[in-house]
Protein backbone atom coordinates (compact mmCIF):
# COMPACT_ATOMS: atom_id res chain seq x y z
CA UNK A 1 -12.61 36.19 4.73
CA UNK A 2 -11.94 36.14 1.27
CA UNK A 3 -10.10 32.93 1.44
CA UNK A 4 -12.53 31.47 3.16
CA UNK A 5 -15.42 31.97 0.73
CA UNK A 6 -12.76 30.64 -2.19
CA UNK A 7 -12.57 27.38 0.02
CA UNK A 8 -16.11 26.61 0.46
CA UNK A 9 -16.71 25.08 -2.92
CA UNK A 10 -13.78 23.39 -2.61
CA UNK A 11 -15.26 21.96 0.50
CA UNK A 12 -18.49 21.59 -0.50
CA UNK A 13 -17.59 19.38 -3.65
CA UNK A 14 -15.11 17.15 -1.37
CA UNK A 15 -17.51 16.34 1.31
CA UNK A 16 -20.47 15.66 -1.31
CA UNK A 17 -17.86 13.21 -3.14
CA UNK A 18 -17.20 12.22 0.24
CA UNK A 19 -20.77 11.42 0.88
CA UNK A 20 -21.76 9.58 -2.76
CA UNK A 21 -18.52 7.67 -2.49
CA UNK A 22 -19.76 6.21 1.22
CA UNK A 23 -23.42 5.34 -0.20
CA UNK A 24 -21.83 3.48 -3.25
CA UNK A 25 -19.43 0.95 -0.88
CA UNK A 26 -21.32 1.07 2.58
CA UNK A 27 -25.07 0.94 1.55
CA UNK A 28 -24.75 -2.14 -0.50
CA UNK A 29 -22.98 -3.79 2.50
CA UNK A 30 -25.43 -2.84 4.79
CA UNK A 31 -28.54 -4.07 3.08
CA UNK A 32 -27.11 -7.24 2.87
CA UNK A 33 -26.02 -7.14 6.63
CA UNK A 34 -29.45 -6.77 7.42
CA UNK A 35 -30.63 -9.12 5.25
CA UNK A 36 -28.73 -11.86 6.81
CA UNK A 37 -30.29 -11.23 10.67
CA UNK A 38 -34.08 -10.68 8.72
CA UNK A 39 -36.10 -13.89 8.14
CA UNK A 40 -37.56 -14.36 4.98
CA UNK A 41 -41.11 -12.60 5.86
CA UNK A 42 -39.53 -9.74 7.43
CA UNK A 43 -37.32 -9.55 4.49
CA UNK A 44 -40.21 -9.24 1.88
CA UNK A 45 -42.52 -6.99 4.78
CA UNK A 46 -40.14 -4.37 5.41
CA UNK A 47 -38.07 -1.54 3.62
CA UNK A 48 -34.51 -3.05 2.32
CA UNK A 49 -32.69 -0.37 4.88
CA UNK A 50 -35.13 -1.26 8.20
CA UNK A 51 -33.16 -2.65 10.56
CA UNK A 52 -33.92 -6.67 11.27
CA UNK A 53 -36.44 -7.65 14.59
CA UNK A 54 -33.41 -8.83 16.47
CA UNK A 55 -29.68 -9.35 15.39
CA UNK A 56 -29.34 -12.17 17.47
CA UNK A 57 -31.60 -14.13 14.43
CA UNK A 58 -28.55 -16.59 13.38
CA UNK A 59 -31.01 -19.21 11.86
CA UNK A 60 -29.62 -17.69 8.08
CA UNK A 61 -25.92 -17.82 9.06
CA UNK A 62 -26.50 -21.95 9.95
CA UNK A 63 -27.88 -22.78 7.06
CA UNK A 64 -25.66 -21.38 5.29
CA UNK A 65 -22.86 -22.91 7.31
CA UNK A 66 -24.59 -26.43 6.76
CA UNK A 67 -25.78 -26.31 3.53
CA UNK A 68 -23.08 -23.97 1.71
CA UNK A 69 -20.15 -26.57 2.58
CA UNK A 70 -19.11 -22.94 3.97
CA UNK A 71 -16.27 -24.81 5.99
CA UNK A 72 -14.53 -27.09 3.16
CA UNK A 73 -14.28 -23.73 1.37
CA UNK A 74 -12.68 -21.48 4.22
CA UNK A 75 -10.26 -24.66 4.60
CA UNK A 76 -9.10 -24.78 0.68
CA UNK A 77 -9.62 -21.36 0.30
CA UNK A 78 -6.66 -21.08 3.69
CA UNK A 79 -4.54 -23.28 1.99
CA UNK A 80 -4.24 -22.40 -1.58
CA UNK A 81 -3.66 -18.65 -0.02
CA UNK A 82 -0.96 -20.14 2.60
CA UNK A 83 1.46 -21.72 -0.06
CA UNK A 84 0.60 -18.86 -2.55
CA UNK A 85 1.89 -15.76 -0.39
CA UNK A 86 5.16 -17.95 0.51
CA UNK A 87 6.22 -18.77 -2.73
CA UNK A 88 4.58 -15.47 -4.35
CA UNK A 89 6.74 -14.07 -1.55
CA UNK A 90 9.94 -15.85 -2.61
CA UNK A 91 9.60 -15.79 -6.32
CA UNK A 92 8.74 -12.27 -6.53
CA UNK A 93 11.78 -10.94 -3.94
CA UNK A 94 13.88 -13.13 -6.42
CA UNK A 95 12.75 -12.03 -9.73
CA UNK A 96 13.40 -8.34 -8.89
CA UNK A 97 16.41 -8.86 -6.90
CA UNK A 98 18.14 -10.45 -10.20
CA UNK A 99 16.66 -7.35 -12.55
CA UNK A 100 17.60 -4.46 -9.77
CA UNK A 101 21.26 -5.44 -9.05
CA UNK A 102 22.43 -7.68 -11.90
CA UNK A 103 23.30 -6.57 -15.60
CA UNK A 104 22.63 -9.33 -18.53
CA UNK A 105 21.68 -8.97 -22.53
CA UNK A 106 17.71 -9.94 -21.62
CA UNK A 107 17.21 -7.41 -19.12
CA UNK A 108 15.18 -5.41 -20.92
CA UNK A 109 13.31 -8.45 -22.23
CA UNK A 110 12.55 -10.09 -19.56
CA UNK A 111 11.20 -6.46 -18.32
CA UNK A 112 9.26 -5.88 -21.17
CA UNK A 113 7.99 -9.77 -21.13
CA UNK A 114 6.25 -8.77 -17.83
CA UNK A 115 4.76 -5.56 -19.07
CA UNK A 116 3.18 -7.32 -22.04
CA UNK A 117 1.35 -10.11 -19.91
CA UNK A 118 -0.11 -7.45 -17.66
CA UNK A 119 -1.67 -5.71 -21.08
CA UNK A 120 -2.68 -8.57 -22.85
CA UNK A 121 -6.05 -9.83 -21.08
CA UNK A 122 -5.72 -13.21 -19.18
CA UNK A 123 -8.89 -14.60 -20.76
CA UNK A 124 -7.40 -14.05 -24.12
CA UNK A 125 -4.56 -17.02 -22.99
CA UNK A 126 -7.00 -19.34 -20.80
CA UNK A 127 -7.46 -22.32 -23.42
CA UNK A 128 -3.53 -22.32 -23.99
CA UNK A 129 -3.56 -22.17 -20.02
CA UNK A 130 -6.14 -24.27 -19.42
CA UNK A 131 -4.01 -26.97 -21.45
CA UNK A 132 -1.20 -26.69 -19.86
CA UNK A 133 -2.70 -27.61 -16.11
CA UNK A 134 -4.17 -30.39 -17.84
CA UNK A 135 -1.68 -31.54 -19.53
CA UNK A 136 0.85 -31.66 -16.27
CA UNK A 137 -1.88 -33.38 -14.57
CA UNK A 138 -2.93 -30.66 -12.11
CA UNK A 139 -6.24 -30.29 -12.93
CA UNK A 140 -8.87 -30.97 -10.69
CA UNK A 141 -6.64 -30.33 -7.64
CA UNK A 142 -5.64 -27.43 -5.04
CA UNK A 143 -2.27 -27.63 -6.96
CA UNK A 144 -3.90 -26.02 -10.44
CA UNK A 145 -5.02 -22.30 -8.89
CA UNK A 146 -1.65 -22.28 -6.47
CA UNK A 147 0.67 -22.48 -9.53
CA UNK A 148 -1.56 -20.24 -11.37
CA UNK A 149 -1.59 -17.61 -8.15
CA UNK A 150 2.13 -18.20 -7.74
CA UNK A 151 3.42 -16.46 -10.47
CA UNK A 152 4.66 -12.82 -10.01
CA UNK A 153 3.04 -9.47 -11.75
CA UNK A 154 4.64 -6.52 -12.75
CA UNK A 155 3.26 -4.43 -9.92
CA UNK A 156 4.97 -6.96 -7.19
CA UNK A 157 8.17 -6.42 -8.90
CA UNK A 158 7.71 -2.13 -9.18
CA UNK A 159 7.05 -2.15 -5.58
CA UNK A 160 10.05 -4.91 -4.84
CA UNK A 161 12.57 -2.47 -7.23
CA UNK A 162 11.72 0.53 -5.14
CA UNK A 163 12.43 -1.31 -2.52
CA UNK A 164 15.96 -2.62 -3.43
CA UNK A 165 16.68 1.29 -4.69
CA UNK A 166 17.04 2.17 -1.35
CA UNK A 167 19.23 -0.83 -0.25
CA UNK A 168 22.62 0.26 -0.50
CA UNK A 169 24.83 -1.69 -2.87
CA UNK A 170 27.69 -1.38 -0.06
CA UNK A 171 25.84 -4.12 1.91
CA UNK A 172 26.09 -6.76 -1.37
CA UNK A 173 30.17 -5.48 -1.52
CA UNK A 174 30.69 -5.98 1.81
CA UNK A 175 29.66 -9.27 2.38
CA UNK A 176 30.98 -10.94 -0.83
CA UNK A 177 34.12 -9.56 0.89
CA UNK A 178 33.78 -11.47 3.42
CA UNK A 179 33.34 -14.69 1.05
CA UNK A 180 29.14 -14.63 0.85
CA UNK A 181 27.48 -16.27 -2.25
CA UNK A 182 24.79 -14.48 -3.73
CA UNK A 183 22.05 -17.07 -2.65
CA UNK A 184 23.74 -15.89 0.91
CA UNK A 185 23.40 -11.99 0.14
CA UNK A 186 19.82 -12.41 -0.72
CA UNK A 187 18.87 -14.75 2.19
CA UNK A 188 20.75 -13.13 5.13
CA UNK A 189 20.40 -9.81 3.53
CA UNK A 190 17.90 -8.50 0.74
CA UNK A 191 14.79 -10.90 1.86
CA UNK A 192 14.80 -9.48 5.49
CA UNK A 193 15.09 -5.46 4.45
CA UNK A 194 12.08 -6.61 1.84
CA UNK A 195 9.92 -8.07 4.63
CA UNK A 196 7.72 -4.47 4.55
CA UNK A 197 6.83 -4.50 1.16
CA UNK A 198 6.03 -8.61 1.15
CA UNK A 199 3.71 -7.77 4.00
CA UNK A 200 1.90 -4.75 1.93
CA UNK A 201 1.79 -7.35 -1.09
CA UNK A 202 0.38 -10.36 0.95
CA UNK A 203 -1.77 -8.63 2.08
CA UNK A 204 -3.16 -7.66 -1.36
CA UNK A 205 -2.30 -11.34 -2.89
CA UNK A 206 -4.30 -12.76 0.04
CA UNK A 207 -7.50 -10.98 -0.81
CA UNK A 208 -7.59 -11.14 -4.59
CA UNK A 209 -6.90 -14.90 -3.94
CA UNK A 210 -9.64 -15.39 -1.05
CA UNK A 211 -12.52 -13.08 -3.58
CA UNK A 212 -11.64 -15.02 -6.65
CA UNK A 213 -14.43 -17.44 -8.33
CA UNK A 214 -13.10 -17.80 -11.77
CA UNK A 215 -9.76 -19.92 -11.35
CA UNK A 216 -11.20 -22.24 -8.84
CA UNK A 217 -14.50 -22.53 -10.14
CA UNK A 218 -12.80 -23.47 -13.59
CA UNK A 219 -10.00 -25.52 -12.21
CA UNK A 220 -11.39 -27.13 -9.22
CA UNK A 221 -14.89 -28.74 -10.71
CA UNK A 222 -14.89 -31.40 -7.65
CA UNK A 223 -17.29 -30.93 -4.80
CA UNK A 224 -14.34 -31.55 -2.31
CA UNK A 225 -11.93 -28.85 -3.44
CA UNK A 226 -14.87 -26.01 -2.98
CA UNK A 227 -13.37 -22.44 -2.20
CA UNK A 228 -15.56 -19.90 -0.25
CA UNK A 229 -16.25 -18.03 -3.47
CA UNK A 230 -17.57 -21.17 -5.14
CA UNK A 231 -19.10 -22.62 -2.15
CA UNK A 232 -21.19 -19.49 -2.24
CA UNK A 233 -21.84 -19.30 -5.77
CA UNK A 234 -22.86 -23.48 -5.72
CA UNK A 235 -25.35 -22.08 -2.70
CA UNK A 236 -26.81 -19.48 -4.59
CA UNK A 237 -27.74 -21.59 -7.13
CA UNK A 238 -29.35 -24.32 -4.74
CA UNK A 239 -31.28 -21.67 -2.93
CA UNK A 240 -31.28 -18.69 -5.61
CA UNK A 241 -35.26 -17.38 -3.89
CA UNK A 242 -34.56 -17.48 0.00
CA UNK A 243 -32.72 -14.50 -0.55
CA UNK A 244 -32.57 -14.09 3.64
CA UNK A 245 -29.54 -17.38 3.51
CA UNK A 246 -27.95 -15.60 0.69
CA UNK A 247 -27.24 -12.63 2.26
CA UNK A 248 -25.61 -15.03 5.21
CA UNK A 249 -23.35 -16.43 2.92
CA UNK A 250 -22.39 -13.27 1.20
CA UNK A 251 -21.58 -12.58 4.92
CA UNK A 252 -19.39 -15.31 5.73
CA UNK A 253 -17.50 -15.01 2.42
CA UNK A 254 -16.81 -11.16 3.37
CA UNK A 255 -15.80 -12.00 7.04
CA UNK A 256 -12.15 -13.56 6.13
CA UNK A 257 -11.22 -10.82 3.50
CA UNK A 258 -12.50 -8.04 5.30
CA UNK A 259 -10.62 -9.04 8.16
CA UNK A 260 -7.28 -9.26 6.67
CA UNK A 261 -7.66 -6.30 5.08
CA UNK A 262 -8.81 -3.76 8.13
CA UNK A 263 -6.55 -5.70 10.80
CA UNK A 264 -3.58 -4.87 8.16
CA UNK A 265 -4.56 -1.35 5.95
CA UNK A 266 -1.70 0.45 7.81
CA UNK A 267 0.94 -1.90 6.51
CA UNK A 268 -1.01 -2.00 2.97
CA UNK A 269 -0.94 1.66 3.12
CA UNK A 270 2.90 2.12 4.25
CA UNK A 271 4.60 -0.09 2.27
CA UNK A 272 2.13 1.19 -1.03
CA UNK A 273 4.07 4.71 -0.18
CA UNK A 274 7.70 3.55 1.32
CA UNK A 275 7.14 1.52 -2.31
CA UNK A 276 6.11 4.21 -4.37
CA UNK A 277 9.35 6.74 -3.14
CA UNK A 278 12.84 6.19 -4.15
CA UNK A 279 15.14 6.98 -1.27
């Protein structure tokens, strides 16, 4: 009995965290659900959590279809994501393959090198960056956020590492004995066995690069290479007071994320841990 009255606050405090943790995400999400089946009367007529006349009311979700070029940006927004993952994919398994089972001078550089960029704040390097794409003539094309999506982070390559620490080295010894290069080793070899963890990080990659507004919107000026994100922010200028075809396109922007994420959280989740655990 005694145990049990020690527990209560315990439990008391967890479910009221609980409880103000699921009215910060899930309320915001839901006003703007319901905003998107109200039409602009009911909107202004009724309380922000009243449930619309009819959720069959897809008049909002059409215009914001037509007018939000909602389409283009779902189609760039699929392919910058598409050739991001596979080389993110490749360069990443690379990069830590070469610092988990090889021993040079610049180890610990190159190491380090990646530590520093993820403290120093990206907005702190944009004009140099912004130069560079320009420069190479990628600006003002899909081409400028894919290389700047493609490159690697020092999280991929923790979770990659952890990985590779519980690949045997035997497997590498064994088939060089049997006369396989290295590109061989990692093809036939290392990139399968990291398949898990490239899932968990796609997954992750995928959705930061789907959400993002500030690389394409600064990159990809052109009315043609519109993203979701910018799509939506171009229609919320254009129609900043009908507040009912906002909440539409804040709906159709959240459908393709929110997607990949539930239909995949148990891999996200699993590889996070199998990551995270040294065998």
């Amino acid at each position: 009995m005694s145990g049990l009255r020690r527990s209560l606050p315990g439990n008391v405090f967890y479910y009221a965290m609980f409880a103000l943790i699921f009215v910060i995400v899930f309320v915001p999400i839901a006003l703007v659900v319901f905003g998107a089946f109200k039409t602009r009367t009911e909107l202004f007529q009724t309380t922000p959590l009243a449930l619309p006349g009819s959720f069959l009311n897809f008049s909002n979700f059409k215009l914001a279809y037509t007018q939000g070029d909602m389409l283009r940006g779902l189609w760039n927004t699929t392919i910058i994501a598409f050739i991001t993952l596979c080389g993110n994919a490749i360069l990443g398994t690379m990069t830590a393959y070469i610092l988990n089972r090889f021993q040079f001078k610049l180890k610990k550089v190159v190491y380090g090198l990646f530590l520093i960029a993820m403290i120093i704040p990206a907005y702190t390097t944009e004009i140099a960056r912004f130069q560079i794409i320009h420069s190479i003539g990628m600006y003002d094309s899909l081409r400028a956020p894919i290389l700047i999506y493609i490159g690697t982070d020092i999280m991929q390559i923790y979770i990659y590492m952890q990985f590779l620490e519980k690949i045997s080295n035997q497997l590498d010894e064994s088939a060089m004995l049997d006369g396989a290069t290295y590109v061989r080793i990692f093809r036939s070899i290392i990139f399968p066995l990291l398949l898990p963890a490239t899932a968990t990080l796609a997954i992750l990659k995928s959705v930061t690069v789907m959400n993002d507004v500030y690389i394409p919107f600064l990159y990809m000026p052109s009315k043609e290479l519109v993203t979701m994100s910018t799509a939506l922010m171009k229609f919320v200028g254009a129609r900043g007071s009908d507040l009912s075809a906002l909440c539409a396109g804040i709906v159709l922007v959240l459908i393709p994320s929110a997607a990949v994420y539930i239909a995949f959280q148990r891999f996200i989740f699993k590889g996070l841990m199998d990551g995270a655990v040294k065998g």
